[in-house]
N, C-alpha and C. Protein backbone atom coordinates (compact mmCIF):
# COMPACT_ATOMS: atom_id res chain seq x y z
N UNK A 1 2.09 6.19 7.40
CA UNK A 1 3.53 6.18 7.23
C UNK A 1 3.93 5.07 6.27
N UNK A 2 5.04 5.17 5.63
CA UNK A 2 5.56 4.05 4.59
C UNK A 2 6.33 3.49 5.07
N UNK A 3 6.06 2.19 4.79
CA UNK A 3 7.41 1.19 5.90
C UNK A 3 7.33 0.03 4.72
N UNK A 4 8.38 -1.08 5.18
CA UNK A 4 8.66 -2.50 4.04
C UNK A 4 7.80 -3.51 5.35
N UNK A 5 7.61 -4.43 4.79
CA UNK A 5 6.47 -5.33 5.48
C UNK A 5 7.22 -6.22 5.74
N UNK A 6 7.63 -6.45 7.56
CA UNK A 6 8.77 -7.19 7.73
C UNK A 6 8.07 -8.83 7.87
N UNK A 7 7.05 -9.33 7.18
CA UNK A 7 5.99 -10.68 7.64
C UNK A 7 4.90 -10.57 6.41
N UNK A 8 4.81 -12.04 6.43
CA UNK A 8 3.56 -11.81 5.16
C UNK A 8 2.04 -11.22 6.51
N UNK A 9 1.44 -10.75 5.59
CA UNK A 9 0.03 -10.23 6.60
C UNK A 9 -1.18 -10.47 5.95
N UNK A 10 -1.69 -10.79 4.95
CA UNK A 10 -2.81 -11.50 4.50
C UNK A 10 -3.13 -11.05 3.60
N UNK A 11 -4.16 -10.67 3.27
CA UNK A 11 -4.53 -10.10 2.05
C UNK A 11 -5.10 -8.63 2.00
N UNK A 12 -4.45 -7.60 1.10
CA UNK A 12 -5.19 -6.29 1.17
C UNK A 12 -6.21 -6.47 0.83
N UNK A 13 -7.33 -5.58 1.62
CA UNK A 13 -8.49 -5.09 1.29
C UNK A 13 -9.19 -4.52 -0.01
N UNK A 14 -8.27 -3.91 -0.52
CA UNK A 14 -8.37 -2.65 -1.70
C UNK A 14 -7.96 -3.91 -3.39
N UNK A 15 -7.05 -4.49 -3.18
CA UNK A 15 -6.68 -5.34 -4.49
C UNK A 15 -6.87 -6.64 -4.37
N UNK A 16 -6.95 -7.47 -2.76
CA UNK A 16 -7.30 -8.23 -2.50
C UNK A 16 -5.97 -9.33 -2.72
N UNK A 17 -4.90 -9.00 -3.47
CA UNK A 17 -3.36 -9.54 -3.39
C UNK A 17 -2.70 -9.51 -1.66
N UNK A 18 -1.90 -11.00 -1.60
CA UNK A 18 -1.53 -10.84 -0.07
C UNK A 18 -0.29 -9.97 -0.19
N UNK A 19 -0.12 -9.61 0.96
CA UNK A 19 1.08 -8.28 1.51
C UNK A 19 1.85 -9.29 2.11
N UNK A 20 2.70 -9.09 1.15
CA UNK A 20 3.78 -10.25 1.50
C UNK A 20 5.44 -9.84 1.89
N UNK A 21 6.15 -10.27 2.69
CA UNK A 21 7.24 -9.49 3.42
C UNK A 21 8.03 -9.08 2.00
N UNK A 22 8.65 -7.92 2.44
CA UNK A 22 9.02 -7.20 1.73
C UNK A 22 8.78 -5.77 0.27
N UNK A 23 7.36 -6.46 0.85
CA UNK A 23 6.50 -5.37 -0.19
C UNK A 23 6.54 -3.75 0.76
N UNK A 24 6.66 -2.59 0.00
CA UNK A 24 6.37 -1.48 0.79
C UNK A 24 4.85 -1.51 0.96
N UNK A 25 4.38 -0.89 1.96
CA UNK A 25 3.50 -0.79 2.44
C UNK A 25 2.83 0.85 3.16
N UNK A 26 1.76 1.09 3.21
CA UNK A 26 1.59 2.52 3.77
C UNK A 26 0.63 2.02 5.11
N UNK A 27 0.83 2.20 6.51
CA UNK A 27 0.28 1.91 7.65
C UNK A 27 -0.60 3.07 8.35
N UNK A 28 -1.67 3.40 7.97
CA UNK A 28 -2.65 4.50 8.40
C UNK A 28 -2.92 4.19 10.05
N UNK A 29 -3.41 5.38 10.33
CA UNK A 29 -3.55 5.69 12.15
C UNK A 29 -3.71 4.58 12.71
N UNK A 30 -5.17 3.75 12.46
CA UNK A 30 -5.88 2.85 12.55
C UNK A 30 -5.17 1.29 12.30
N UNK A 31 -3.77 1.92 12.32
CA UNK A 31 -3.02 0.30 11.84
C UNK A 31 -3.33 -0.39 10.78
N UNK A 32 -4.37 -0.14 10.06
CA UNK A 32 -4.24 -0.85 8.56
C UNK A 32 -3.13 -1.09 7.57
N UNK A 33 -3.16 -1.66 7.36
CA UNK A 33 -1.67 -1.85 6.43
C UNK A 33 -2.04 -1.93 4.85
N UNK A 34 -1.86 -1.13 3.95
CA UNK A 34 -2.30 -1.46 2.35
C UNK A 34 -0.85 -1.20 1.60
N UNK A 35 -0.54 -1.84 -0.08
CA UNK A 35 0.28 -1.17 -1.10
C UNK A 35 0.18 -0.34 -0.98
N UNK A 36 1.50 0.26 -1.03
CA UNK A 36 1.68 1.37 -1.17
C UNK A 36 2.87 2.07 -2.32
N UNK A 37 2.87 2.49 -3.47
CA UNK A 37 3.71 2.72 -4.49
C UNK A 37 5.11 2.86 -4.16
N UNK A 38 5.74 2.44 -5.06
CA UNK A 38 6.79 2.74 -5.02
C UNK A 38 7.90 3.04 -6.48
N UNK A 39 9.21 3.03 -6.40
CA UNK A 39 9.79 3.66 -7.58
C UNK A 39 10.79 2.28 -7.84
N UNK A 40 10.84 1.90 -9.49
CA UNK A 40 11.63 0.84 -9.65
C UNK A 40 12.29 1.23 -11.08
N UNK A 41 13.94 0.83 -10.36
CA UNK A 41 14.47 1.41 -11.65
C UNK A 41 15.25 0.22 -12.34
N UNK A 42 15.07 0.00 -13.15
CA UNK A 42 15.40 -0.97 -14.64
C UNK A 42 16.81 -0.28 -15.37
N UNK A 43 17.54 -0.88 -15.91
CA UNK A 43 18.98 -0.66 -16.59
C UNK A 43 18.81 1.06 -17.44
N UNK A 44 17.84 0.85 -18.02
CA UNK A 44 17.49 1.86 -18.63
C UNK A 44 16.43 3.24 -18.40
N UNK A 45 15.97 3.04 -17.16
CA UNK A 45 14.53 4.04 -17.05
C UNK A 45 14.02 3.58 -15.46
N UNK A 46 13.51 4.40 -14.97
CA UNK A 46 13.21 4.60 -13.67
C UNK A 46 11.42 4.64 -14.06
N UNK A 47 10.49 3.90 -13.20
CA UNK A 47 9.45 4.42 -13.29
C UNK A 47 8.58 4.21 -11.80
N UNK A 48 7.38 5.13 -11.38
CA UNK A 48 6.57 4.82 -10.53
C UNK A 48 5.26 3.84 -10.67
N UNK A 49 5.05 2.53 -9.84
CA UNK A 49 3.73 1.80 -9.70
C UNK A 49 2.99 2.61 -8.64
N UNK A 50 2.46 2.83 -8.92
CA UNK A 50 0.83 3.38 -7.71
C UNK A 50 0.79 2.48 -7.18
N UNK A 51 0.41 2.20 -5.60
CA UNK A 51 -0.11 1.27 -4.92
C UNK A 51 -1.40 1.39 -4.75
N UNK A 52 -2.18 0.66 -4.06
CA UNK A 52 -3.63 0.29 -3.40
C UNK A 52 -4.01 1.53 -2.94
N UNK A 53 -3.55 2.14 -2.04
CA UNK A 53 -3.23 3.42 -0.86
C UNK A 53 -3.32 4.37 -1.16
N UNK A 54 -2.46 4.34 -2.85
CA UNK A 54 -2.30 5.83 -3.42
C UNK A 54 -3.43 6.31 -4.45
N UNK A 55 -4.06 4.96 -5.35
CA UNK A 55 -5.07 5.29 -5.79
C UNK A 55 -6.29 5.39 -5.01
N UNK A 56 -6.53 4.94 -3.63
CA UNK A 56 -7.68 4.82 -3.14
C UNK A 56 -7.87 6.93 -2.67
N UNK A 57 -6.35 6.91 -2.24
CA UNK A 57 -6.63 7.77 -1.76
C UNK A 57 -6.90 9.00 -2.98
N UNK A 58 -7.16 8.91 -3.73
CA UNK A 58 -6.67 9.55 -4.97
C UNK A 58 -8.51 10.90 -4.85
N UNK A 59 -9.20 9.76 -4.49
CA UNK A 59 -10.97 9.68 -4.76
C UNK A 59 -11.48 9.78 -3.36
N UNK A 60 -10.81 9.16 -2.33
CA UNK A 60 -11.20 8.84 -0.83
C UNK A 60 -10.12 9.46 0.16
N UNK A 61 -10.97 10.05 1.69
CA UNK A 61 -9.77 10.52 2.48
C UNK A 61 -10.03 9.62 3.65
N UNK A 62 -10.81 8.52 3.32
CA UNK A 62 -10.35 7.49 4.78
C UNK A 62 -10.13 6.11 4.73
N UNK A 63 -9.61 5.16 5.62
CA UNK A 63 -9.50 3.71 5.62
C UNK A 63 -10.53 3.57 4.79
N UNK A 64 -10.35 2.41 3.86
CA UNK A 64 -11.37 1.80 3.50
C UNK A 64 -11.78 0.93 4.15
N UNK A 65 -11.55 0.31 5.38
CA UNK A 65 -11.86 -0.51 6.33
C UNK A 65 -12.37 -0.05 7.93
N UNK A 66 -12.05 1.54 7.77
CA UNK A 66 -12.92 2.09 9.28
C UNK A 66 -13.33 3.58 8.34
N UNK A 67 -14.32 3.65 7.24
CA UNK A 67 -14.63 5.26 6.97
C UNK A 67 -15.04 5.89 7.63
N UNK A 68 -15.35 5.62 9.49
CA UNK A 68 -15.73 6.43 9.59
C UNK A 68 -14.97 7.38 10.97
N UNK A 69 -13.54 6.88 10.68
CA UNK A 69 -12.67 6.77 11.67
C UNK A 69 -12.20 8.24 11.24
């Protein structure tokens, strides 16, 4: 599920940058917490960043921290 990260929480796994309050975030079954993309719009143009989450999952269909969950 996608939620905003109400606390810093340490460092993702996947980019290794800390998840710091207010970053969106994607929270899999297993409670992991990784980036997770989102949409940012500028005066002129709207664009999407991929998060951690979205490229992992892009190639992979599990935690990268329980694969075998």
């Amino acid at each position: 599920s996608e939620d905003v990260l109400s606390k810093d929480a340490g460092e993702c796994a996947i980019c290794l940058e800390e998840l710091q309050q207010g970053d969106t975030i994607a929270r899999l079954p297993c409670l992991c917490i990784y980036h997770k993309g989102q949409v940012f719009l500028t005066l002129h143009m709207q664009f999407w960043k991929a998060g951690c989450i979205d490229e992992w999952f892009e190639v992979n269909r599990s935690c990268p921290e329980h694969p075998s969950d």
